[in-house]
C-alpha atoms as a PDB file:
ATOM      1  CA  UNK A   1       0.000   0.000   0.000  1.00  0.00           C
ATOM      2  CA  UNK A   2       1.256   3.492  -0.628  1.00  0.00           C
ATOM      3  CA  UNK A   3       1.779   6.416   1.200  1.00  0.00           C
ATOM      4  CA  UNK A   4      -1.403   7.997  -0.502  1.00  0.00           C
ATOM      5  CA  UNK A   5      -3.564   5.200  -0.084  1.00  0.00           C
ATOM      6  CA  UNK A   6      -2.620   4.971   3.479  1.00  0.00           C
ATOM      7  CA  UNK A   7      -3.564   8.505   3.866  1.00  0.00           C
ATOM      8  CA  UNK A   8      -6.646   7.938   1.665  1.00  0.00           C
ATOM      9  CA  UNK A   9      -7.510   5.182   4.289  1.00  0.00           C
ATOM     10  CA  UNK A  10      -7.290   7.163   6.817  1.00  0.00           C
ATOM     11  CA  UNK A  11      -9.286  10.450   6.621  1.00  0.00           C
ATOM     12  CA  UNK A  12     -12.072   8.136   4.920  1.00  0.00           C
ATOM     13  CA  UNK A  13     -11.625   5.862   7.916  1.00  0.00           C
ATOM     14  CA  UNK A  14     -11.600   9.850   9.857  1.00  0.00           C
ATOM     15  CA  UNK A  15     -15.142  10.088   7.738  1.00  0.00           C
ATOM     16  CA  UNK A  16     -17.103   7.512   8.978  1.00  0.00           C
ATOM     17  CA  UNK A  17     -16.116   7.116  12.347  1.00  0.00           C
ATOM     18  CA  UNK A  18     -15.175  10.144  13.145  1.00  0.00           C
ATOM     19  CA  UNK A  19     -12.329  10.031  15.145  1.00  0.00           C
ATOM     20  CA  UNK A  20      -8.992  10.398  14.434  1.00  0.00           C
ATOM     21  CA  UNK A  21      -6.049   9.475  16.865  1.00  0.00           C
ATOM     22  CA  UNK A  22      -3.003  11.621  16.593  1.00  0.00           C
ATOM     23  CA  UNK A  23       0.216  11.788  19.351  1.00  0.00           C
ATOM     24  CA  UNK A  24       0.042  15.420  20.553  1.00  0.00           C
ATOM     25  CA  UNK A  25       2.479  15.442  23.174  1.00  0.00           C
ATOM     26  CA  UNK A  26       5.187  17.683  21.713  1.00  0.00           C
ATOM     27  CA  UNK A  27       8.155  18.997  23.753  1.00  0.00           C
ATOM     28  CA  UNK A  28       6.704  18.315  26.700  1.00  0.00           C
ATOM     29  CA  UNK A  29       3.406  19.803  26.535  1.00  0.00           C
ATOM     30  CA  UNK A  30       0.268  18.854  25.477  1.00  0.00           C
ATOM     31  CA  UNK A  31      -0.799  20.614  22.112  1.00  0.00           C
ATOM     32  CA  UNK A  32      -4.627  20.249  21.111  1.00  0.00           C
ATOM     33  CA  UNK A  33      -6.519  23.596  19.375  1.00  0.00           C
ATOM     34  CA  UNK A  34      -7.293  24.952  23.048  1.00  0.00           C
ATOM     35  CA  UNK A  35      -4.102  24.891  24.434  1.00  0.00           C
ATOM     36  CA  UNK A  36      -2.332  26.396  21.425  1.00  0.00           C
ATOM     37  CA  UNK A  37      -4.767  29.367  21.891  1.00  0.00           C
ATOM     38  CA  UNK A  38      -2.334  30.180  25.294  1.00  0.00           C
ATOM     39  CA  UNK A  39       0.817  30.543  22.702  1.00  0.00           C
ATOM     40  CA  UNK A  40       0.849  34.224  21.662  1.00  0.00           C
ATOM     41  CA  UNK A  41       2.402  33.759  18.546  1.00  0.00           C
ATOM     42  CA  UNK A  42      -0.835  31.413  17.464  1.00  0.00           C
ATOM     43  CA  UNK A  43      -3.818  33.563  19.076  1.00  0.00           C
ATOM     44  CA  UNK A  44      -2.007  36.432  17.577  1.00  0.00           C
ATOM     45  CA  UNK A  45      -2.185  34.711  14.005  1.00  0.00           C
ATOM     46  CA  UNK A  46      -5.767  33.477  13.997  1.00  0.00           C
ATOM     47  CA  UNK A  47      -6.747  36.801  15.617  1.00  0.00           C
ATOM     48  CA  UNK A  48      -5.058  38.946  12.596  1.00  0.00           C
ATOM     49  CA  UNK A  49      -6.524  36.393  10.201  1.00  0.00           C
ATOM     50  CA  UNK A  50      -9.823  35.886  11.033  1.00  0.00           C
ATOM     51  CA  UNK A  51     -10.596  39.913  12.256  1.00  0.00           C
ATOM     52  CA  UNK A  52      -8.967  40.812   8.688  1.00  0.00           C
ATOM     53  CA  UNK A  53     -10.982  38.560   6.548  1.00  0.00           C
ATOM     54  CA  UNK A  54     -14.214  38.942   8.930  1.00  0.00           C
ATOM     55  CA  UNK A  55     -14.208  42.667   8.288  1.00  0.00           C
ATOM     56  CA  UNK A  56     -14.645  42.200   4.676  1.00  0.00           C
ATOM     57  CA  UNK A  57     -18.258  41.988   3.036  1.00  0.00           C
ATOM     58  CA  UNK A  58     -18.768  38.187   1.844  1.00  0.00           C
ATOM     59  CA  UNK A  59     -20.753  38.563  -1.180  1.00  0.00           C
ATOM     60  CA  UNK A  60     -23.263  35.754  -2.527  1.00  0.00           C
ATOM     61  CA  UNK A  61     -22.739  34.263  -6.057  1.00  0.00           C
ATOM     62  CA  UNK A  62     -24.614  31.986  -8.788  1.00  0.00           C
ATOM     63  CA  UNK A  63     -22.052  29.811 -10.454  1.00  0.00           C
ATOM     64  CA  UNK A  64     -22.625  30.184 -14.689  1.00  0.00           C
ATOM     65  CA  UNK A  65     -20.722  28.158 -17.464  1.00  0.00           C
ATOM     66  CA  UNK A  66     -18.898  30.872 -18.199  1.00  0.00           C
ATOM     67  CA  UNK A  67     -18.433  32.600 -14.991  1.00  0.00           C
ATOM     68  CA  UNK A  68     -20.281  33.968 -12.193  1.00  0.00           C
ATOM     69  CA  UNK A  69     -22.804  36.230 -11.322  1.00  0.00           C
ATOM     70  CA  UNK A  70     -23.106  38.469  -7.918  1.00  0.00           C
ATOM     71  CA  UNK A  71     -26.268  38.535  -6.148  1.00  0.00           C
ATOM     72  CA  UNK A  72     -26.625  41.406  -3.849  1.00  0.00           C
ATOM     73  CA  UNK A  73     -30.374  40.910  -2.799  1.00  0.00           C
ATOM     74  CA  UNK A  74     -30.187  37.094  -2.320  1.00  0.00           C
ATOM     75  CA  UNK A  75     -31.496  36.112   1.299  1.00  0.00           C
ATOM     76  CA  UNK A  76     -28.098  34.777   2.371  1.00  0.00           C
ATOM     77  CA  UNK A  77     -26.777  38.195   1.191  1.00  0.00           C
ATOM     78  CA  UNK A  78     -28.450  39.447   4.477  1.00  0.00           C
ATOM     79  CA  UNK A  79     -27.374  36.952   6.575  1.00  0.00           C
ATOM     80  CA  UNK A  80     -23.829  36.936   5.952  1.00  0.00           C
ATOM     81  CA  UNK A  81     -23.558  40.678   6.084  1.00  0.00           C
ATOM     82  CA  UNK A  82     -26.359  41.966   8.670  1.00  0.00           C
ATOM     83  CA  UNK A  83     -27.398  39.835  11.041  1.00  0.00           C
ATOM     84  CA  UNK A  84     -26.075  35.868  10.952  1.00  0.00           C
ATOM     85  CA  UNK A  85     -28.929  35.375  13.891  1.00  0.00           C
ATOM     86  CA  UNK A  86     -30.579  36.807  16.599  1.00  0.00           C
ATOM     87  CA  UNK A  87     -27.968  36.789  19.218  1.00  0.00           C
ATOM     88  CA  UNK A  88     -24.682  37.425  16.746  1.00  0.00           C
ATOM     89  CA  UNK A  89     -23.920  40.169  14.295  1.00  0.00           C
ATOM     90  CA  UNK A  90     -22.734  39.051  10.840  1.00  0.00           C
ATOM     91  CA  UNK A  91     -19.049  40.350  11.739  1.00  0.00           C
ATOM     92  CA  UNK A  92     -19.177  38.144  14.777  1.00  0.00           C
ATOM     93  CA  UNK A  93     -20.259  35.222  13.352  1.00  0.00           C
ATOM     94  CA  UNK A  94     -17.883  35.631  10.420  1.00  0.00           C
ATOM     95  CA  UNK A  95     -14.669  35.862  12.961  1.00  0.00           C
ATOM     96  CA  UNK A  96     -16.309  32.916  14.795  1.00  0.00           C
ATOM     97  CA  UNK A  97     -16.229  30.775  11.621  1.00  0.00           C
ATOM     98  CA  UNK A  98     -13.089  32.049  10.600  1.00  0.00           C
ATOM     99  CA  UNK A  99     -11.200  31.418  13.673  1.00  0.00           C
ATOM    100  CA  UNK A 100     -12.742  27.756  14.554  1.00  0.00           C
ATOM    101  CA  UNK A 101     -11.608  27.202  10.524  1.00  0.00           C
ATOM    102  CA  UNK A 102      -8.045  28.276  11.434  1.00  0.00           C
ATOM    103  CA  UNK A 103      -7.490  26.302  14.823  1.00  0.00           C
ATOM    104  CA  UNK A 104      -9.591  23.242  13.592  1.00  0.00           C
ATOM    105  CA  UNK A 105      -9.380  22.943  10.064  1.00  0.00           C
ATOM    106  CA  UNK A 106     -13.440  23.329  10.221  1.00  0.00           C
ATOM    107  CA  UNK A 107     -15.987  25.569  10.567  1.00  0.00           C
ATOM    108  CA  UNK A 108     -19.591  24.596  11.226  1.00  0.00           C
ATOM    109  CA  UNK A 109     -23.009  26.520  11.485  1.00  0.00           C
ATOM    110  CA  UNK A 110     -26.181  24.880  11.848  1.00  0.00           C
ATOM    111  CA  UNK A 111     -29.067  26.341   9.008  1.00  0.00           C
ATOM    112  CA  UNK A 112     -32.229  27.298  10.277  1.00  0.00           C
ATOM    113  CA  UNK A 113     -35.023  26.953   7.757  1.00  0.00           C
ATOM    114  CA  UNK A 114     -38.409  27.991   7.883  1.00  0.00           C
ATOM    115  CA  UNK A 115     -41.225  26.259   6.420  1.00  0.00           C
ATOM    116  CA  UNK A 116     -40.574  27.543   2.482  1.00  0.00           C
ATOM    117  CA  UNK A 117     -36.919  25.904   2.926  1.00  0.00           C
ATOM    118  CA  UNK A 118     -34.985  29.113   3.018  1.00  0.00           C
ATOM    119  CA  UNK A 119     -31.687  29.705   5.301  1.00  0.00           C
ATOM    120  CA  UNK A 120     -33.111  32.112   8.392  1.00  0.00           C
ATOM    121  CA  UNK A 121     -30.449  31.849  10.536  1.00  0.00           C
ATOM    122  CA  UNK A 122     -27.136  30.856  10.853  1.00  0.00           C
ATOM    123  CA  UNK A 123     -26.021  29.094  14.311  1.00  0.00           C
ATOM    124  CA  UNK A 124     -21.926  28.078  14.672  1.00  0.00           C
ATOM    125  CA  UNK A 125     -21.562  24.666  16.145  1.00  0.00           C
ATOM    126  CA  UNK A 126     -18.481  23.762  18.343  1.00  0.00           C
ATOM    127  CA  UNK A 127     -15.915  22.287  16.079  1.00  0.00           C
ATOM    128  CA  UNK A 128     -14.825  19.892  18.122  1.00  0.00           C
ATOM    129  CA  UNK A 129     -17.804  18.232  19.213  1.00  0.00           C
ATOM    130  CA  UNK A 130     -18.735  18.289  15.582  1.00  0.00           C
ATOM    131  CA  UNK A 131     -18.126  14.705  13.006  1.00  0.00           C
ATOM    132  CA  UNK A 132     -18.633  14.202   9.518  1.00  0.00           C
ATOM    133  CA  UNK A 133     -20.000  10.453   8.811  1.00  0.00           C
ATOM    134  CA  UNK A 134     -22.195   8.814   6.437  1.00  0.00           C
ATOM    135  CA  UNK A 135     -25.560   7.194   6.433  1.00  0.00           C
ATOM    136  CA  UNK A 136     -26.371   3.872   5.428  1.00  0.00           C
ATOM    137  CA  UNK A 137     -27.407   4.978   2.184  1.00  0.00           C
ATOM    138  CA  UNK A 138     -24.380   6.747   1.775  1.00  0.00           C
ATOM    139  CA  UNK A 139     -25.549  10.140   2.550  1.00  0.00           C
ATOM    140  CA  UNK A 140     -23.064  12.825   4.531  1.00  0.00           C
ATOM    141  CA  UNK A 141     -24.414  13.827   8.115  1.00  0.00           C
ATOM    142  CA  UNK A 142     -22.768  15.852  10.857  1.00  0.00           C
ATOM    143  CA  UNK A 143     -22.969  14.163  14.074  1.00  0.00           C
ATOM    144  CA  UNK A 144     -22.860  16.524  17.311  1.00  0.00           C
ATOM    145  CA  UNK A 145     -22.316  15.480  20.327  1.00  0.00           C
ATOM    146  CA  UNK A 146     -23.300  17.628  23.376  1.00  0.00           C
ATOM    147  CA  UNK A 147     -23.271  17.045  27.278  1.00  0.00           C
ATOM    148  CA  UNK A 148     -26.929  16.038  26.584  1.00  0.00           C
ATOM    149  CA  UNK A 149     -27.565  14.049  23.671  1.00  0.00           C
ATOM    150  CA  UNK A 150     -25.937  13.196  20.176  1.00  0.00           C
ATOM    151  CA  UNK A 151     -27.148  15.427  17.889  1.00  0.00           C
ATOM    152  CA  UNK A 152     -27.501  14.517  13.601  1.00  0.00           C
ATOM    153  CA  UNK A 153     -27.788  17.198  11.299  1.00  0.00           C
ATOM    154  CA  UNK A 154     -28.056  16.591   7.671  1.00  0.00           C
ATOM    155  CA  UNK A 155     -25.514  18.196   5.739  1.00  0.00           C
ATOM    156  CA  UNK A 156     -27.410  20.223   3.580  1.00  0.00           C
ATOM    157  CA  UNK A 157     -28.576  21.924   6.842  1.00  0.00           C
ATOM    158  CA  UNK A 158     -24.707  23.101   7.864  1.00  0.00           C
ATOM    159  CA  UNK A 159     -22.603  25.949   6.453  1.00  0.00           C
ATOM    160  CA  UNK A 160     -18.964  24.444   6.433  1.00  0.00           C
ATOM    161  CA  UNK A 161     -15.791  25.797   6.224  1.00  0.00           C
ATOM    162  CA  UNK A 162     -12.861  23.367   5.564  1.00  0.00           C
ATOM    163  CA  UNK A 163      -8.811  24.216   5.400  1.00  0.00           C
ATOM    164  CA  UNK A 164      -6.015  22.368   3.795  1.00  0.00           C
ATOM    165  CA  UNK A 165      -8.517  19.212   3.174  1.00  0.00           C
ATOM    166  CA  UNK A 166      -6.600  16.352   1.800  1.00  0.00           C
ATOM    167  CA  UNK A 167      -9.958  14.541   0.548  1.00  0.00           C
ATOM    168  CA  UNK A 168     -12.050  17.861  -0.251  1.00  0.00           C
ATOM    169  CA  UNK A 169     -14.338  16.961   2.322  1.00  0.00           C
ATOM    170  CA  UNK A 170     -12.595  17.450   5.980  1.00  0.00           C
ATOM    171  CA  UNK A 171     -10.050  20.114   6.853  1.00  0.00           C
ATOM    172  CA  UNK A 172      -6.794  19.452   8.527  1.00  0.00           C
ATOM    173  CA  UNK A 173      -6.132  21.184  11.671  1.00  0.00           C
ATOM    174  CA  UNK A 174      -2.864  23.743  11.448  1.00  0.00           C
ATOM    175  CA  UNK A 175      -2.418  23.143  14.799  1.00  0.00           C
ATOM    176  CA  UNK A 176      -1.870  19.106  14.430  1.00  0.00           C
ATOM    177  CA  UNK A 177       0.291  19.861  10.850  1.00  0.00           C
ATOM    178  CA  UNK A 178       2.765  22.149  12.968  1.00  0.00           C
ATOM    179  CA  UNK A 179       2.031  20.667  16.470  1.00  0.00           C
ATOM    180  CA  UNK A 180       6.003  20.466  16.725  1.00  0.00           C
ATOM    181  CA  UNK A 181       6.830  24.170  16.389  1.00  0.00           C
ATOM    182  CA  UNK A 182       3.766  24.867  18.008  1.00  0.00           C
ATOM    183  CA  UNK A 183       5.015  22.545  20.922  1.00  0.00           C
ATOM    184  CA  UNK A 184       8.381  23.832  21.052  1.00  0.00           C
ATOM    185  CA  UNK A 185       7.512  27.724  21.390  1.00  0.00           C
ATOM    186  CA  UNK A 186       4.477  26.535  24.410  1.00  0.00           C
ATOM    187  CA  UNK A 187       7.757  24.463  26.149  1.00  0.00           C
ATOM    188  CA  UNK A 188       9.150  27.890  25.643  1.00  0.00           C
ATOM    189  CA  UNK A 189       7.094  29.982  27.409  1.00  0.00           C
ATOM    190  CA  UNK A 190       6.844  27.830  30.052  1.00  0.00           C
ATOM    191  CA  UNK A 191      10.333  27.182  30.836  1.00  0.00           C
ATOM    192  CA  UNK A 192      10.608  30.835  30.713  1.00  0.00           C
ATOM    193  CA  UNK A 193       7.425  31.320  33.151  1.00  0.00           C
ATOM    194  CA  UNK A 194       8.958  28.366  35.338  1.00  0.00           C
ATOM    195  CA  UNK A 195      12.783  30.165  35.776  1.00  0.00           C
ATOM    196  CA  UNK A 196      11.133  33.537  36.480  1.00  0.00           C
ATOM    197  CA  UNK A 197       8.833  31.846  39.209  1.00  0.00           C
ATOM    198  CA  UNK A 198      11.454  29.630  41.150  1.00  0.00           C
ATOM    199  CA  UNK A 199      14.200  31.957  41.063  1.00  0.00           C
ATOM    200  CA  UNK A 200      15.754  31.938  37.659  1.00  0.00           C
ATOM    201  CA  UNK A 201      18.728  30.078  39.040  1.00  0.00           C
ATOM    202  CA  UNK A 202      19.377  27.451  42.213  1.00  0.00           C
ATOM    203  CA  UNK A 203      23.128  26.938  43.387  1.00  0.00           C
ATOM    204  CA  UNK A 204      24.293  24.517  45.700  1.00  0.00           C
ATOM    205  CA  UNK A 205      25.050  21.260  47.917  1.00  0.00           C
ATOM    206  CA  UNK A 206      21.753  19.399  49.049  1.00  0.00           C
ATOM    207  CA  UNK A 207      23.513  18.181  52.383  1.00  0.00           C
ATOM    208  CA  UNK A 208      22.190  15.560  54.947  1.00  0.00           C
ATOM    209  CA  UNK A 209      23.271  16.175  58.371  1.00  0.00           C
ATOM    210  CA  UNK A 210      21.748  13.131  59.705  1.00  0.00           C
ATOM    211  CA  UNK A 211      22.111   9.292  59.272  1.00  0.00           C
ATOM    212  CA  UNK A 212      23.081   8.029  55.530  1.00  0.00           C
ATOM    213  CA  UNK A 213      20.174   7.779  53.471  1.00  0.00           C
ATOM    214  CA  UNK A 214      18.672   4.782  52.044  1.00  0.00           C
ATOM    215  CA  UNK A 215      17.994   4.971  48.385  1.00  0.00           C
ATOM    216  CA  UNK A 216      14.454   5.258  48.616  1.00  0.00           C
ATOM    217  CA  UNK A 217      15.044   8.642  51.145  1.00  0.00           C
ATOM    218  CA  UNK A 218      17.561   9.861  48.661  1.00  0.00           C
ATOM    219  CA  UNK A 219      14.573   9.453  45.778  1.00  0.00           C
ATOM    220  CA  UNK A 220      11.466  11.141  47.916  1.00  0.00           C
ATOM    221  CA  UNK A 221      14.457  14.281  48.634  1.00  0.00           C
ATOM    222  CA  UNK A 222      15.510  14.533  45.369  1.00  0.00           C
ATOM    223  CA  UNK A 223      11.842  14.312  43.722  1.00  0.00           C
ATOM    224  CA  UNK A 224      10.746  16.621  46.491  1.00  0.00           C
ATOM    225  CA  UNK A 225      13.519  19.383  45.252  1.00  0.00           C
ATOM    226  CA  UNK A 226      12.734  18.811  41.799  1.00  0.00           C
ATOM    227  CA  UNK A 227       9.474  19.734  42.163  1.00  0.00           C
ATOM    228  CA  UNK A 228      10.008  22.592  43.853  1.00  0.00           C
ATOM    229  CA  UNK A 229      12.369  24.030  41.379  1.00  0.00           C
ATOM    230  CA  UNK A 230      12.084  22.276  38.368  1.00  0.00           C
ATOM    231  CA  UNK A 231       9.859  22.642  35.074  1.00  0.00           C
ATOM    232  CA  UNK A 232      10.029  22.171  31.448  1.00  0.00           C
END
């Protein structure tokens, strides 16, 4: 099997189960899309990004054979550029979707129809409790799973925003593609945070004045200093 099919394999595998198990353990810390959030140089990113691109009008097209064709007084006009729904403005919901798109490599929004079958609101779904999988008769759903009950939403009833999808379907999380320099810089900060906090710098002689220690003594004293003054 090659390397494509194994990939292939995988995301479709990702598809139907949805669940994908990836080592995210890098330099010492644990990097997932909430943690990286706590790394300035990432919230700075996704902030720039998705307040940039969240600022400017989205505009509603028909595709044609030979082209495309804006329309500015289409119902979806309204709701991507006034009011998404009743508790978010359009910018808000755009930076929403934007930044969930950036961190998770998808963007979700549950459509609210009314009874002619026309979009009236937009509501953004958690990305991460959110799965792509198929029906038995092969139709896409998006599974949601909340502290209450598992949710399943057809996909014609979700606005989705995917990045960097390897199968055209799912997006790849940035975070998991550059978990390792995302890792690094977190271990960074923290071993920064940690010297500042215990002093910067212990000198010295640990020294027992009484009786010689057994080993297992010599282990609780020197795990005992170490956690007093050590980190990443």
């Amino acid at each position: 099997m090659t390397l494509l099919d194994r990939i292939r394999n995988l995301w479709r595998w990702r598809l139907e189960d949805g669940r994908v198990y990836v080592g995210r353990k890098q330099g010492g810390v644990t990097v997932t899309e909430d943690t990286a959030q706590t790394y300035s140089a990432v919230n700075a990113c996704v902030r720039l990004i998705s307040e940039t691109l969240a600022a400017i009008p989205w505009q509603v097209y028909r595709k044609l054979d030979s082209g495309r064709e804006a329309l500015p007084r289409h119902p979806i006009q309204w709701l991507l550029n006034f009011q998404a729904n009743p508790e978010q403005t359009a910018y808000m919901f755009r930076r929403t979707m934007l930044a969930n798109q950036l961190l998770w490599g998808n963007a979700y929004a549950e459509i609210e129809r009314g009874n002619d079958g026309r979009a009236m609101w937009l509501w953004p779904l958690l990305p991460d409790r959110c799965y792509l999988q198929r029906s038995e008769t092969g139709e896409l759903n998006v599974r949601v799973n909340t502290a209450e009950q598992t949710l399943v939403i057809p996909r014609a009833n979700v606005f989705m925003l995917t990045d960097g999808s390897y199968d055209g379907i799912i997006g790849a999380s940035r975070i998991q593609l550059a978990r390792r320099a995302v890792g690094a810089g977190m271990a960074g900060d923290q071993m920064a945070a940690s010297m500042f906090e215990n002093g910067a710098f212990v000198g010295g002689i640990i020294e027992n004045k009484g009786k010689q220690l057994s080993p297992e003594a010599a282990r609780i004293l020197l795990s005992t200093f170490n956690d007093k003054f050590a980190g990443p």
